[in-house]
N, C-alpha and C. Protein backbone atom coordinates (compact mmCIF):
# COMPACT_ATOMS: atom_id res chain seq x y z
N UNK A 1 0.85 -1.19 0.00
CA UNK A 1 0.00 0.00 0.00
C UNK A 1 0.89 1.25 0.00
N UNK A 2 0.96 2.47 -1.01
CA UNK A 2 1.27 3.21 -0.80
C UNK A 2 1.31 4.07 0.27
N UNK A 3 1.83 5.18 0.50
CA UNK A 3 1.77 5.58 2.02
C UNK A 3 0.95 7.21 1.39
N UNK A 4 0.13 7.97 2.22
CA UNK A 4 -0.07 8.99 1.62
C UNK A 4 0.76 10.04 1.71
N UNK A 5 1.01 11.19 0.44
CA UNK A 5 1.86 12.05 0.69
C UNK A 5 1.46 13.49 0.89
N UNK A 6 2.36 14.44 1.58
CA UNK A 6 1.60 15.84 1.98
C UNK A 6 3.11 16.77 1.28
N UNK A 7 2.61 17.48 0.21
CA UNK A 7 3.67 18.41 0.04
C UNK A 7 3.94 19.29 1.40
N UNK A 8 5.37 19.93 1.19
CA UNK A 8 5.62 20.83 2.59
C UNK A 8 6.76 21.26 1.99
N UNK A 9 6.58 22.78 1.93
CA UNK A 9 7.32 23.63 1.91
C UNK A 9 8.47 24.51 2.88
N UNK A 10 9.45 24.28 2.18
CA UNK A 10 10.30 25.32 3.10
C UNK A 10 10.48 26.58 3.21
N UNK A 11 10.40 27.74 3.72
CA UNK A 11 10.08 29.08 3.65
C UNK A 11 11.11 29.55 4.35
N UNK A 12 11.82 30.77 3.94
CA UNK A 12 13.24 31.90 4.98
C UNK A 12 14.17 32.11 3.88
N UNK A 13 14.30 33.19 4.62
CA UNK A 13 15.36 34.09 4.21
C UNK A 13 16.42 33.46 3.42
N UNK A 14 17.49 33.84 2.26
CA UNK A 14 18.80 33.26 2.10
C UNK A 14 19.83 32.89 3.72
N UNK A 15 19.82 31.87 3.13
CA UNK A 15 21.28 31.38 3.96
C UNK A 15 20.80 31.11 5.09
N UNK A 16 20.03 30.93 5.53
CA UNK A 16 19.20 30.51 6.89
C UNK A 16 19.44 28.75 7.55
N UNK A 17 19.59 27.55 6.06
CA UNK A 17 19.85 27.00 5.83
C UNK A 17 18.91 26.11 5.83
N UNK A 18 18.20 26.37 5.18
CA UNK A 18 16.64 25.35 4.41
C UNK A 18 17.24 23.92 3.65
N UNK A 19 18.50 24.11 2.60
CA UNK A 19 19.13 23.17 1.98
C UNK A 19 19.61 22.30 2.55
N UNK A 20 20.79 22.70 3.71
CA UNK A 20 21.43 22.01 5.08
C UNK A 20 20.43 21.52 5.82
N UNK A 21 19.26 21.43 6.17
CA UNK A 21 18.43 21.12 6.95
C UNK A 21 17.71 19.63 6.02
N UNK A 22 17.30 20.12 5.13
CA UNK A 22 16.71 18.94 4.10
C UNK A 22 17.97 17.80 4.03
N UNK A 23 19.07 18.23 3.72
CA UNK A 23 20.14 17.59 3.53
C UNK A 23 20.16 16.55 4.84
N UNK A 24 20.36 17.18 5.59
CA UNK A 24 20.64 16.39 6.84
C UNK A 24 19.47 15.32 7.50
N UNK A 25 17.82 15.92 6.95
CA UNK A 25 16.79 15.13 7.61
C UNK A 25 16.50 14.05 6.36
N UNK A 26 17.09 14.23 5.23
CA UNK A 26 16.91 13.15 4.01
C UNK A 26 17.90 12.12 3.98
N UNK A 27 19.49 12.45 3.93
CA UNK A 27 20.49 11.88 3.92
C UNK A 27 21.74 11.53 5.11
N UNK A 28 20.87 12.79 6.04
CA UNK A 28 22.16 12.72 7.11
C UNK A 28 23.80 12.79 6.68
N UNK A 29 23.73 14.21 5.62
CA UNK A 29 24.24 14.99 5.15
C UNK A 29 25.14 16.46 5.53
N UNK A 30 25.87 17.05 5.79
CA UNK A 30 25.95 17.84 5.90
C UNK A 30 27.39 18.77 4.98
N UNK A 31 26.90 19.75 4.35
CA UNK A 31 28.33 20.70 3.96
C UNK A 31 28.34 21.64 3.88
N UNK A 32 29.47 22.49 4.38
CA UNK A 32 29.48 23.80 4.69
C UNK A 32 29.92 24.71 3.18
N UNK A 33 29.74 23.95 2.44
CA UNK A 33 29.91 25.06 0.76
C UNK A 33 28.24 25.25 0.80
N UNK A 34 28.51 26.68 0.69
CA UNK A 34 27.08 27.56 0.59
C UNK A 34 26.58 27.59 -0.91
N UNK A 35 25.96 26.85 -1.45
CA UNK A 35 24.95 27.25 -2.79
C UNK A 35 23.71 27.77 -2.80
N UNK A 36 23.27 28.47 -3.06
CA UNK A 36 22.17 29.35 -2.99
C UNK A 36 21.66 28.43 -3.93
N UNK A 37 20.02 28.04 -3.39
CA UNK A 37 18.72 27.94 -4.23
C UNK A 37 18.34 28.32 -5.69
N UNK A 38 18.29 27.49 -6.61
CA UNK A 38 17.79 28.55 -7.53
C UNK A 38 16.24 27.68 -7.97
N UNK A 39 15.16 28.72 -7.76
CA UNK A 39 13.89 28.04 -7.84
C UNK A 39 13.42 27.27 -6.81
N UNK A 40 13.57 25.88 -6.93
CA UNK A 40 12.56 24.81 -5.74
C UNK A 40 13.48 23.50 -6.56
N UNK A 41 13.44 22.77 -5.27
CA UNK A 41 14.23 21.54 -5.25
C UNK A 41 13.15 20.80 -4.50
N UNK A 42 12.77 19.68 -4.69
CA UNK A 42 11.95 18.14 -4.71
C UNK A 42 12.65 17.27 -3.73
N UNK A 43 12.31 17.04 -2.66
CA UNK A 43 12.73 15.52 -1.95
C UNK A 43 11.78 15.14 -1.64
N UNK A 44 11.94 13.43 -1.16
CA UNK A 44 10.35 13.14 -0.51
C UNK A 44 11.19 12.31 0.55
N UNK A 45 10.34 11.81 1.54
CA UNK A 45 10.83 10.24 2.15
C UNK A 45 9.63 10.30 3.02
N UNK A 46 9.57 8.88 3.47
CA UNK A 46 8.44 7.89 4.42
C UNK A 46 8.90 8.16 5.61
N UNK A 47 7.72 8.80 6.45
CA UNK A 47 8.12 8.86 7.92
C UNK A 47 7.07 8.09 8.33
N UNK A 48 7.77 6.67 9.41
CA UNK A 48 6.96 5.97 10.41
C UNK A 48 6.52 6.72 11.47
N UNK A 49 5.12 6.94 11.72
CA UNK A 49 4.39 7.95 12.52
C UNK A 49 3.87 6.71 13.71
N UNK A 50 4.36 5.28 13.92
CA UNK A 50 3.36 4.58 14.71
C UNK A 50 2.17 4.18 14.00
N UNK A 51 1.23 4.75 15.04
CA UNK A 51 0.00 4.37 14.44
C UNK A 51 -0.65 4.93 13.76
N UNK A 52 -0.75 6.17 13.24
CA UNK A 52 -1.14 6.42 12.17
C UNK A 52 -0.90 5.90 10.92
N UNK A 53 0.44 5.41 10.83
CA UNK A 53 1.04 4.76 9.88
C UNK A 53 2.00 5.46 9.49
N UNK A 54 2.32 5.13 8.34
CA UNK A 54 3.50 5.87 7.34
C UNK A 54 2.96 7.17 6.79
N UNK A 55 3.58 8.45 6.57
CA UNK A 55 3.28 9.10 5.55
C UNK A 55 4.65 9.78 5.06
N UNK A 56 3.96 10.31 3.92
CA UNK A 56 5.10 10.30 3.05
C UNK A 56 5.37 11.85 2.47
N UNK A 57 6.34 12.65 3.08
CA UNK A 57 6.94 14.04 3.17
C UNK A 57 7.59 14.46 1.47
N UNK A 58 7.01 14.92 0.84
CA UNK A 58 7.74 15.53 -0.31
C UNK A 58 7.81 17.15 -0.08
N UNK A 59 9.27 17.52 0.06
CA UNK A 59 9.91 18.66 0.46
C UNK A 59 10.05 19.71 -0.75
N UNK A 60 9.40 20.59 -0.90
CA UNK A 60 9.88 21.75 -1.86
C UNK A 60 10.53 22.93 -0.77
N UNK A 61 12.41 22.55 -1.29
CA UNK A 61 12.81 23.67 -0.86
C UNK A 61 12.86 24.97 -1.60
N UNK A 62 12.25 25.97 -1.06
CA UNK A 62 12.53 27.10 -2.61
C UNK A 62 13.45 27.78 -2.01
N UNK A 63 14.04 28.75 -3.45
CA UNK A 63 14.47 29.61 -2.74
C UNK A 63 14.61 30.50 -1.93
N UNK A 64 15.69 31.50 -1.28
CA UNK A 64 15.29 32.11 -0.23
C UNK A 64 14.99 33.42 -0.15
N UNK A 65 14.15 34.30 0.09
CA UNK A 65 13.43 34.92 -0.37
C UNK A 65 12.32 35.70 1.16
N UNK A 66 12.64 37.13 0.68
CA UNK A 66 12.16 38.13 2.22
C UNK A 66 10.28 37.85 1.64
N UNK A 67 9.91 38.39 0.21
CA UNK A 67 8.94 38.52 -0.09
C UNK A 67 8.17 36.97 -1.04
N UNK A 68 7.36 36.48 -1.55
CA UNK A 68 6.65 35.60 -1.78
C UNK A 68 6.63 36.53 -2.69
N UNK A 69 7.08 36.29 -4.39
CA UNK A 69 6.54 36.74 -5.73
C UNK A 69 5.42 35.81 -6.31
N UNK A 70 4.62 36.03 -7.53
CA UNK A 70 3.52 35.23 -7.99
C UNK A 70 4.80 33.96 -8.37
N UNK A 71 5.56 33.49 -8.50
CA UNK A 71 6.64 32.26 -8.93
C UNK A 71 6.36 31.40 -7.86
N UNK A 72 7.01 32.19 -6.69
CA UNK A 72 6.98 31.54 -5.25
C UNK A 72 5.59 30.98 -4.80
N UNK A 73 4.53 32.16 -5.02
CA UNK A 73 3.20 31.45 -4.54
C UNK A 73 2.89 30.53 -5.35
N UNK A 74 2.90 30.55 -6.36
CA UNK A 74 2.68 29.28 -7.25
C UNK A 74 3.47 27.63 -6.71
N UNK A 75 4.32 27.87 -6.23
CA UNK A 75 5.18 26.68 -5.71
C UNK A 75 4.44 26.55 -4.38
N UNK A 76 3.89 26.95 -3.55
CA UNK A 76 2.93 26.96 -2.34
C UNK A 76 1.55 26.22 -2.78
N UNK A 77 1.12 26.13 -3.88
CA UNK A 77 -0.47 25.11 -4.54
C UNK A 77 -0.62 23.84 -3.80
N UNK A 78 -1.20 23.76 -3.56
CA UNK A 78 -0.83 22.33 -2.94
C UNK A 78 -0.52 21.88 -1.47
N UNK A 79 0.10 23.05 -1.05
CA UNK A 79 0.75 22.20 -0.08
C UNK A 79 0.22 22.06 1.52
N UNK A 80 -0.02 21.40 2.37
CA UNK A 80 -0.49 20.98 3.57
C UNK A 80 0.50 21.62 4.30
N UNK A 81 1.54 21.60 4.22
CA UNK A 81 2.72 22.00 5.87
C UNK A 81 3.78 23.05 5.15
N UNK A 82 4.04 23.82 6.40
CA UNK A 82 5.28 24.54 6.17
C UNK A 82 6.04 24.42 6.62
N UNK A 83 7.08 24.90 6.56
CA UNK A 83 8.51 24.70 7.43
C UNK A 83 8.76 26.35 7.38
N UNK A 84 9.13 26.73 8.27
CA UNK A 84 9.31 28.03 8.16
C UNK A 84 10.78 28.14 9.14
N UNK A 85 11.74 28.77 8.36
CA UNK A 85 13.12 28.69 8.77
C UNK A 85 13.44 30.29 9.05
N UNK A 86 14.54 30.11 10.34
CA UNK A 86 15.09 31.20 10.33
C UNK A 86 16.44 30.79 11.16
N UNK A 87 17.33 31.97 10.90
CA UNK A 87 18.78 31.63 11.62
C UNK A 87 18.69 32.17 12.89
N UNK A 88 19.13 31.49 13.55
CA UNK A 88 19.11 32.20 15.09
C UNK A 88 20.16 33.14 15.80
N UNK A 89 21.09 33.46 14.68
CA UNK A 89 22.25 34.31 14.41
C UNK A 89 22.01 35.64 14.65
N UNK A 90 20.83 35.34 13.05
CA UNK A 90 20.27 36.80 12.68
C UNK A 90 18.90 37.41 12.69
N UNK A 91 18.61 37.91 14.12
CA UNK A 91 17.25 38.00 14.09
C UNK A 91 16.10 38.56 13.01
N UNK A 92 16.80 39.43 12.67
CA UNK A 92 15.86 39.79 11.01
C UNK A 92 15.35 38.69 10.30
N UNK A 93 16.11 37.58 10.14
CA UNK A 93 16.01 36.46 9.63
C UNK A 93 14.20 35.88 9.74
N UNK A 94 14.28 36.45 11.37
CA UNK A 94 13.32 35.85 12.15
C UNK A 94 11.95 36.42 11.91
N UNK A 95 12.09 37.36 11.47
CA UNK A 95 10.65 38.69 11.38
C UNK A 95 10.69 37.88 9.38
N UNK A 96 11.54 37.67 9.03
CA UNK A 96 11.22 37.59 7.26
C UNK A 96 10.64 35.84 7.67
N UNK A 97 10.79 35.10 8.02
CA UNK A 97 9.70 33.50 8.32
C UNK A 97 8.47 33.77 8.42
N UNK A 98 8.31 34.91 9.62
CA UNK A 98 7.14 35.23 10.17
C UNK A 98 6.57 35.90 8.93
N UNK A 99 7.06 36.78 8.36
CA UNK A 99 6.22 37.68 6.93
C UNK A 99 6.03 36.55 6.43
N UNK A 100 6.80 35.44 5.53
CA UNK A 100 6.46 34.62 4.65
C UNK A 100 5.20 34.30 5.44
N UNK A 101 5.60 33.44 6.37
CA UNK A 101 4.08 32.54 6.66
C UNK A 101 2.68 33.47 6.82
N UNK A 102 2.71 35.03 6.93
CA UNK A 102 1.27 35.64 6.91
C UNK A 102 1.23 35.75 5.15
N UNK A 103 2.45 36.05 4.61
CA UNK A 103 1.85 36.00 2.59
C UNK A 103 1.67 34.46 2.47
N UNK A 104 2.26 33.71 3.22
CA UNK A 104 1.31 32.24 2.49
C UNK A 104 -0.09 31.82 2.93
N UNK A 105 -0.82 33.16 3.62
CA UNK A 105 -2.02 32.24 4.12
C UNK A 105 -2.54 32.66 3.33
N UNK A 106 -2.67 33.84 2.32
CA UNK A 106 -3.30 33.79 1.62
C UNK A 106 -3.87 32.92 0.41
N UNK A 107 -2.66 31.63 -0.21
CA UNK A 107 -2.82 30.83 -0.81
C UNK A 107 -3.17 29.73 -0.03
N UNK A 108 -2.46 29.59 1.19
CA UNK A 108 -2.52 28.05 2.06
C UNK A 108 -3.26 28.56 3.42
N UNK A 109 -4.52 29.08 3.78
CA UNK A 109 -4.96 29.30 4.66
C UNK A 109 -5.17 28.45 6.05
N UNK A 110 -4.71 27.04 5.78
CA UNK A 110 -5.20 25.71 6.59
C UNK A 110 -3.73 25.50 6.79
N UNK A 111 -3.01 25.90 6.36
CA UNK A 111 -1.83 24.43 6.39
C UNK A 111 -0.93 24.68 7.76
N UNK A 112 -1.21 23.51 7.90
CA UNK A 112 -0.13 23.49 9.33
C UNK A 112 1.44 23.98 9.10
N UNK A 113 2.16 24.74 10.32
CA UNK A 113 3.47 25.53 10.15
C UNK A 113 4.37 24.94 11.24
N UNK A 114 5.61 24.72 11.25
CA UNK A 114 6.28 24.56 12.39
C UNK A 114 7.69 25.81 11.68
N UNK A 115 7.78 26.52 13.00
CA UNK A 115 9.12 27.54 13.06
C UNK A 115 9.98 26.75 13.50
N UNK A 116 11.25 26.70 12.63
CA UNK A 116 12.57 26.68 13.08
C UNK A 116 13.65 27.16 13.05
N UNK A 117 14.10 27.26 14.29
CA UNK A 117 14.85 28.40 14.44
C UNK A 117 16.45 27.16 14.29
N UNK A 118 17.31 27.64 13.60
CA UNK A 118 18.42 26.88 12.59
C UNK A 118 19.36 27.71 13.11
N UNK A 119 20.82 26.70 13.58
CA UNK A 119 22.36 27.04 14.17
C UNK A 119 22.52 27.29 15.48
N UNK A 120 21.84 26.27 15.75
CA UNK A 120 21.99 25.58 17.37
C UNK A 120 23.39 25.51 18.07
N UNK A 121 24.25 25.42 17.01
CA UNK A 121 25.69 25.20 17.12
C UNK A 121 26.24 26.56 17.18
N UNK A 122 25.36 27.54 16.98
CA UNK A 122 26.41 28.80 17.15
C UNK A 122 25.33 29.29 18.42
N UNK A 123 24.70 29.20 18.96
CA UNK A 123 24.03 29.69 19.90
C UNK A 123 24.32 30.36 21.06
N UNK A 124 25.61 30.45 21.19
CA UNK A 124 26.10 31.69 21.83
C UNK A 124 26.51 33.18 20.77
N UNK A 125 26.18 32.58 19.91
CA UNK A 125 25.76 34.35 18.89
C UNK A 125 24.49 34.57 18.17
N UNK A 126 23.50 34.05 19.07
CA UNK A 126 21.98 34.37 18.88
C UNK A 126 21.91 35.36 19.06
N UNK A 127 21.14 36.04 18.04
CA UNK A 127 20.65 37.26 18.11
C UNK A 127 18.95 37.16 18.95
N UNK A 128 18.41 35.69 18.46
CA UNK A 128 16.94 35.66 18.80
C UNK A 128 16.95 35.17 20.40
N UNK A 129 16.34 35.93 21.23
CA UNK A 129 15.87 35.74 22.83
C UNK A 129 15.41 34.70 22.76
N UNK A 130 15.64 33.94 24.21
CA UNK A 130 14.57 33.21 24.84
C UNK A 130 13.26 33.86 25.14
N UNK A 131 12.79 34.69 25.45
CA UNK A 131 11.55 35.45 25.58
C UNK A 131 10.89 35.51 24.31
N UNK A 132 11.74 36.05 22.91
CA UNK A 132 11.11 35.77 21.87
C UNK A 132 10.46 34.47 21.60
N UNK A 133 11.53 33.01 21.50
CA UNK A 133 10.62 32.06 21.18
C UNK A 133 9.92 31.78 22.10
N UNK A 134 9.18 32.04 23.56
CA UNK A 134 8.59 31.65 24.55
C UNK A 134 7.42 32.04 24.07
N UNK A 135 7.06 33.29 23.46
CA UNK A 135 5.88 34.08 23.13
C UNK A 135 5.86 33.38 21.40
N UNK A 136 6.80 33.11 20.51
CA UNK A 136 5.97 32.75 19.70
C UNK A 136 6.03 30.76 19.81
N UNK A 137 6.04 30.37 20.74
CA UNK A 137 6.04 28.85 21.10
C UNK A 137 4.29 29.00 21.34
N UNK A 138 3.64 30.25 21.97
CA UNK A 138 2.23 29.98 22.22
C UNK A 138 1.37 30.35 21.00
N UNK A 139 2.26 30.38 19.63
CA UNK A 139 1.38 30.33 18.68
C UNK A 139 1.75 29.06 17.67
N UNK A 140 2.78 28.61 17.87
CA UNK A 140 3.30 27.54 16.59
C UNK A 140 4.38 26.63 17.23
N UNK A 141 4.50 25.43 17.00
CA UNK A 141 5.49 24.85 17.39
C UNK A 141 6.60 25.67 16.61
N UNK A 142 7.65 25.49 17.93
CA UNK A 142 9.13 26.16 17.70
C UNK A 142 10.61 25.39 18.04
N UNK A 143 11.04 24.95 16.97
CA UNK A 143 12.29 23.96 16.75
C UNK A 143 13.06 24.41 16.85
N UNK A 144 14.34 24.53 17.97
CA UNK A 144 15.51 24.50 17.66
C UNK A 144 16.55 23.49 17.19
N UNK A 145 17.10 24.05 15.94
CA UNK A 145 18.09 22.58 15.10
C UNK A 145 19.04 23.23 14.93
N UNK A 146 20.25 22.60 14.57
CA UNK A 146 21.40 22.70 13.92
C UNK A 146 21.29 21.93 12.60
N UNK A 147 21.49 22.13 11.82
CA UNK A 147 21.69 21.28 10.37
C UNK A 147 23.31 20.64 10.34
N UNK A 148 24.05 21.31 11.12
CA UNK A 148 25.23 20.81 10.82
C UNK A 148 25.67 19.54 11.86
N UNK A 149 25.03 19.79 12.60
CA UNK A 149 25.28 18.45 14.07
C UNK A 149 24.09 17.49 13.89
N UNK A 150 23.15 18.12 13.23
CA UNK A 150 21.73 17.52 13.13
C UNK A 150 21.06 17.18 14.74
N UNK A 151 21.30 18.29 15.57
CA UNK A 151 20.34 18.59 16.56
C UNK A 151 19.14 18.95 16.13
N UNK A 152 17.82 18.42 16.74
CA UNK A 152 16.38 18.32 16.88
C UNK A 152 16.09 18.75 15.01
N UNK A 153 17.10 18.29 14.16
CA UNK A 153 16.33 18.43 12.70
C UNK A 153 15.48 17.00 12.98
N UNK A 154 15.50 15.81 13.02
CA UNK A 154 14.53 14.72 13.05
C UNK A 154 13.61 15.38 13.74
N UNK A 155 13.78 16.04 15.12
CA UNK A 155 12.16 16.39 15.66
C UNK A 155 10.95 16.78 15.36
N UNK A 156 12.13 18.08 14.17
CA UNK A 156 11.28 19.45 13.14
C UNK A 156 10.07 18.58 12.43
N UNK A 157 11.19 17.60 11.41
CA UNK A 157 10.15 17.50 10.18
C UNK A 157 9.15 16.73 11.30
N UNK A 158 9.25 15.44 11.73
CA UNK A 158 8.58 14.91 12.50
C UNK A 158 7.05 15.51 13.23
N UNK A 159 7.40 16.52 13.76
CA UNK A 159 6.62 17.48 14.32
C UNK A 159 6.00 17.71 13.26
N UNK A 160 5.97 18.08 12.02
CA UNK A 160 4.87 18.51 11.21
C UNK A 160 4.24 17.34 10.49
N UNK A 161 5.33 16.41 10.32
CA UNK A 161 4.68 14.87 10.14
C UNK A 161 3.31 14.41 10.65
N UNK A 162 3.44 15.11 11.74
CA UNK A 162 2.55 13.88 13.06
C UNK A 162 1.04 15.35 13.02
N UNK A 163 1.73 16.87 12.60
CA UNK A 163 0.23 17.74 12.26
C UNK A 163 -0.39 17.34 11.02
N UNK A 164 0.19 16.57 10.39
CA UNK A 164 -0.50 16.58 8.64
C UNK A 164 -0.91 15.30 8.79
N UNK A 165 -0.75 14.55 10.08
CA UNK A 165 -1.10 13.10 9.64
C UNK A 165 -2.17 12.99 10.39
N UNK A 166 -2.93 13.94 11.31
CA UNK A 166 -4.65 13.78 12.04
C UNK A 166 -5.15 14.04 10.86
């Protein structure tokens, strides 16, 4: 039996590390040569949820991007979950996730979101507070990962796994 699948998009700023993150929760991957996005990149894989069963994650990473152009929303059709990335370096980073995800409700009004906040490993040069994610933890689940150690990246996708699969 096939497993069912839920597109899910990745959303943030350049360099935030949307690519490193996919990399690492697909392949358990990681490299520090920076290539910038061009367009949207395709992964999928089967996550065992228990009892719900299997479902099956196909990842459009797009590029990275402060504003959502008609290109970008067009790559949003479809999709059930977001991933909404930001660096925890650079708090600006953090306010451009949050913009994306209010321009994607206009196309994806339903779809479940998880924030993650990305470079767990540098976290003594956070720019983003604990007080910040405390206040937005009471609106959205909020991930802290590293892509490069692959701290709580299994949790992330997981976490939106287990919203798209009620």
């Amino acid at each position: 039996m096939t497993a069912p699948a839920r597109k899910v998009c990745m959303l943030g700023d350049f360099g935030v590390g949307k690519t490193s993150l996919v990399a690492r929760y697909m392949r358990n991957t990681f490299s520090d040569t920076y290539l910038t996005t061009v367009g949207v990149k395709v992964d999928s894989k089967e996550v065992d949820l228990g009892e719900p069963g299997v479902l099956k994650l196909v990842v459009w990473d797009i590029a990275g991007r402060s504003v959502l152009d008609a290109l970008n929303m067009s790559y949003l059709r479809g999709a059930s979950g977001l991933l909404l990335v930001a660096d925890g370096t650079r708090e600006a980073s953090l306010r451009t996730a949050i913009d994306l995800l209010l321009q994607s409700r206009s196309v994806l009004a339903d779809a479940e979101a998880v924030l993650i906040i990305n470079k767990l490993d540098l976290v003594e040069r956070w720019e983003v507070g604990p007080s910040t994610l405390a206040g937005l933890r009471q609106t959205m689940p909020v991930i802290e990962t590293s892509a490069l150690s692959g701290d709580g990246v299994e949790q992330a996708f997981l976490e939106l796994a287990k919203r798209l699969a009620r």
